[in-house]
Protein backbone atom coordinates (compact mmCIF):
# COMPACT_ATOMS: atom_id res chain seq x y z
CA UNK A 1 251.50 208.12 7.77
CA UNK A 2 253.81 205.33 6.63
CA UNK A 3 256.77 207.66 4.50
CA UNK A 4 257.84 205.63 1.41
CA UNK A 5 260.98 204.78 0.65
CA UNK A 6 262.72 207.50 -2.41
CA UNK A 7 263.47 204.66 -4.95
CA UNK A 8 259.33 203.39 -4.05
CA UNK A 9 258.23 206.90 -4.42
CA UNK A 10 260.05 206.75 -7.86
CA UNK A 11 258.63 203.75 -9.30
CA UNK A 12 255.12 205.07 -8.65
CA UNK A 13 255.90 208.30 -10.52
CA UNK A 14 257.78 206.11 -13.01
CA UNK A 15 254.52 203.72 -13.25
CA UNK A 16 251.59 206.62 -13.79
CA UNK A 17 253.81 208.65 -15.88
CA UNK A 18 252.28 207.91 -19.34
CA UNK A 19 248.82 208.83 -17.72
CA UNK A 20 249.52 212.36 -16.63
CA UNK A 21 247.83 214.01 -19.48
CA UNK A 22 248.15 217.35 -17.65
CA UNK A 23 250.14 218.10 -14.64
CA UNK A 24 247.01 219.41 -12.51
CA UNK A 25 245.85 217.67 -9.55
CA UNK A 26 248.81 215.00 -9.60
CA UNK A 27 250.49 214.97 -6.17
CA UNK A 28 254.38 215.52 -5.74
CA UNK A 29 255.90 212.27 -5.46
CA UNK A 30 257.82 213.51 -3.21
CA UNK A 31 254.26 213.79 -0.52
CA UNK A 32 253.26 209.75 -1.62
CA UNK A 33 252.43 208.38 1.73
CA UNK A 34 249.87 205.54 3.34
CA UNK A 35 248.06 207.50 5.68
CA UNK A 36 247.41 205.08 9.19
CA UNK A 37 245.27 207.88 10.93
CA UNK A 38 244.08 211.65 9.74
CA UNK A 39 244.86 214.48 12.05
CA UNK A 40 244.39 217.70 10.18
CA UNK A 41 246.17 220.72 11.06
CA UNK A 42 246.78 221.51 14.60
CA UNK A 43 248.65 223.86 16.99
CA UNK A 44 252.69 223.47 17.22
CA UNK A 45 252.43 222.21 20.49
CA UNK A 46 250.32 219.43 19.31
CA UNK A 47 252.03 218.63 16.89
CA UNK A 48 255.47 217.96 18.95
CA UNK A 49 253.43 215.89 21.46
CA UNK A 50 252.09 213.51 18.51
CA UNK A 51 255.59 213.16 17.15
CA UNK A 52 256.93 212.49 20.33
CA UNK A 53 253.87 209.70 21.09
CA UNK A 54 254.54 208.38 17.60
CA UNK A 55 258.58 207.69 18.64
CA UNK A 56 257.26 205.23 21.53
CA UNK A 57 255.22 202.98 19.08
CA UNK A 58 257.44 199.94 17.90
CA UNK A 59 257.41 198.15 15.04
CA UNK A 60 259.29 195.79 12.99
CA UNK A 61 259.93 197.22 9.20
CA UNK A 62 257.81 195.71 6.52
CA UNK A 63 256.87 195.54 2.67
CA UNK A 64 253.90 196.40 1.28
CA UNK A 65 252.96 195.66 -2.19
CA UNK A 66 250.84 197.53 -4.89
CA UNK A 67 247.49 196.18 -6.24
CA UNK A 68 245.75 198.38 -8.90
CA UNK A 69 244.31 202.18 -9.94
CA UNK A 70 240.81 202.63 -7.92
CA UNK A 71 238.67 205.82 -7.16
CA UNK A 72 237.30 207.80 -4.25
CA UNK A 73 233.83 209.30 -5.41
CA UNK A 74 235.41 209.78 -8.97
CA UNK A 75 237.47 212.44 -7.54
CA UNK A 76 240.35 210.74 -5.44
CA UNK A 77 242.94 208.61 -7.81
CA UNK A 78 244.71 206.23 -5.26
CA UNK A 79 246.98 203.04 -5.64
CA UNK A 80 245.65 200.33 -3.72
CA UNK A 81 247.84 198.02 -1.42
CA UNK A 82 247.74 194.41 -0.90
CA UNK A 83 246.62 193.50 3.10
CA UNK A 84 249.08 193.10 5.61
CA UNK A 85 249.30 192.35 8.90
CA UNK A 86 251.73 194.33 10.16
CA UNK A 87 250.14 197.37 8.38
CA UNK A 88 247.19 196.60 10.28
CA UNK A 89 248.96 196.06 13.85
CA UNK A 90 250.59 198.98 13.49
CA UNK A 91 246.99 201.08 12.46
CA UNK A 92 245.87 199.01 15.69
CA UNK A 93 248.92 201.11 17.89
CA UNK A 94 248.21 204.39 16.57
CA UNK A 95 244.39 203.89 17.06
CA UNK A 96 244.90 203.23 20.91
CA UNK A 97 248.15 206.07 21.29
CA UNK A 98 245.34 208.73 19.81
CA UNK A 99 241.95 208.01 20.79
CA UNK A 100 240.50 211.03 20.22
CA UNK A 101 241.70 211.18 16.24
CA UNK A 102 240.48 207.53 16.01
CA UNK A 103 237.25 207.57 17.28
CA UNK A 104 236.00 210.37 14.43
CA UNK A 105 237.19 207.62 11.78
CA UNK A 106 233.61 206.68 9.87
CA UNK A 107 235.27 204.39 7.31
CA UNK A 108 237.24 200.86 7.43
CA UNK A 109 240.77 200.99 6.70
CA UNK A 110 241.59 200.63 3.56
CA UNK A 111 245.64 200.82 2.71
CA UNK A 112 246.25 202.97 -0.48
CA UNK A 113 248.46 205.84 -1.73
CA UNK A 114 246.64 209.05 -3.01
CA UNK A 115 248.35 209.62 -6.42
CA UNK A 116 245.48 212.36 -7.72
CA UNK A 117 242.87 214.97 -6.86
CA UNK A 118 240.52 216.39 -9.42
CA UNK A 119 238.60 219.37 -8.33
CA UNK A 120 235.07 219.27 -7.76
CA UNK A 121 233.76 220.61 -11.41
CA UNK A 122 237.12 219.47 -13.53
């Protein structure tokens, strides 16, 4: 995933702060992220050969910007982000580096930042 800058990660904290009734289910702000492709857990040895795929992509650095508080199935609290192109070239990249992890996507990609979970009978 795309790691956020401290001072971003901050401002998103800073910005849900006076809805975080309860602490449970919030994620660490330290863990806010925009995930480009899901892996799931895997062996050590995978993992060092995806990090060392992931160093041979290039891309340029760019901003993204915040839209609004949406939903996943009432469950999943996410800030959406505006489109951008080179969020979507680089999503483009990683699809063709890992094939296998991007042909099990079901869903279009939709940028966002997971800020809460709520479990299944909260």
């Amino acid at each position: 995933g795309v790691n956020l800058p401290i001072e971003v990660k901050h401002s998103i904290h800073q910005y849900l702060t006076p809805m975080m009734f309860t602490q449970k289910g919030w994620e660490n702000p330290h863990d806010y992220h925009q995930t480009l492709l899901f892996i799931g857990e895997v062996e050590e040895s995978t993992l060092k050969e995806i990090e060392e795929r992931l160093e041979e992509i290039q891309f340029r650095p760019f901003k993204l910007r915040t839209t609004e508080v949406k939903f996943f199935n009432r469950r999943i609290m996410f800030l959406g982000l505006s489109q951008s192109e080179e969020l979507e070239e680089l999503k483009t990249k990683i699809n063709l580096v890992f094939p296998t992890y991007s042909s099990k996507e079901t869903k279009p990609f939709l940028p966002h930042i997971t800020v809460k979970r709520w479990q299944r009978y909260e």
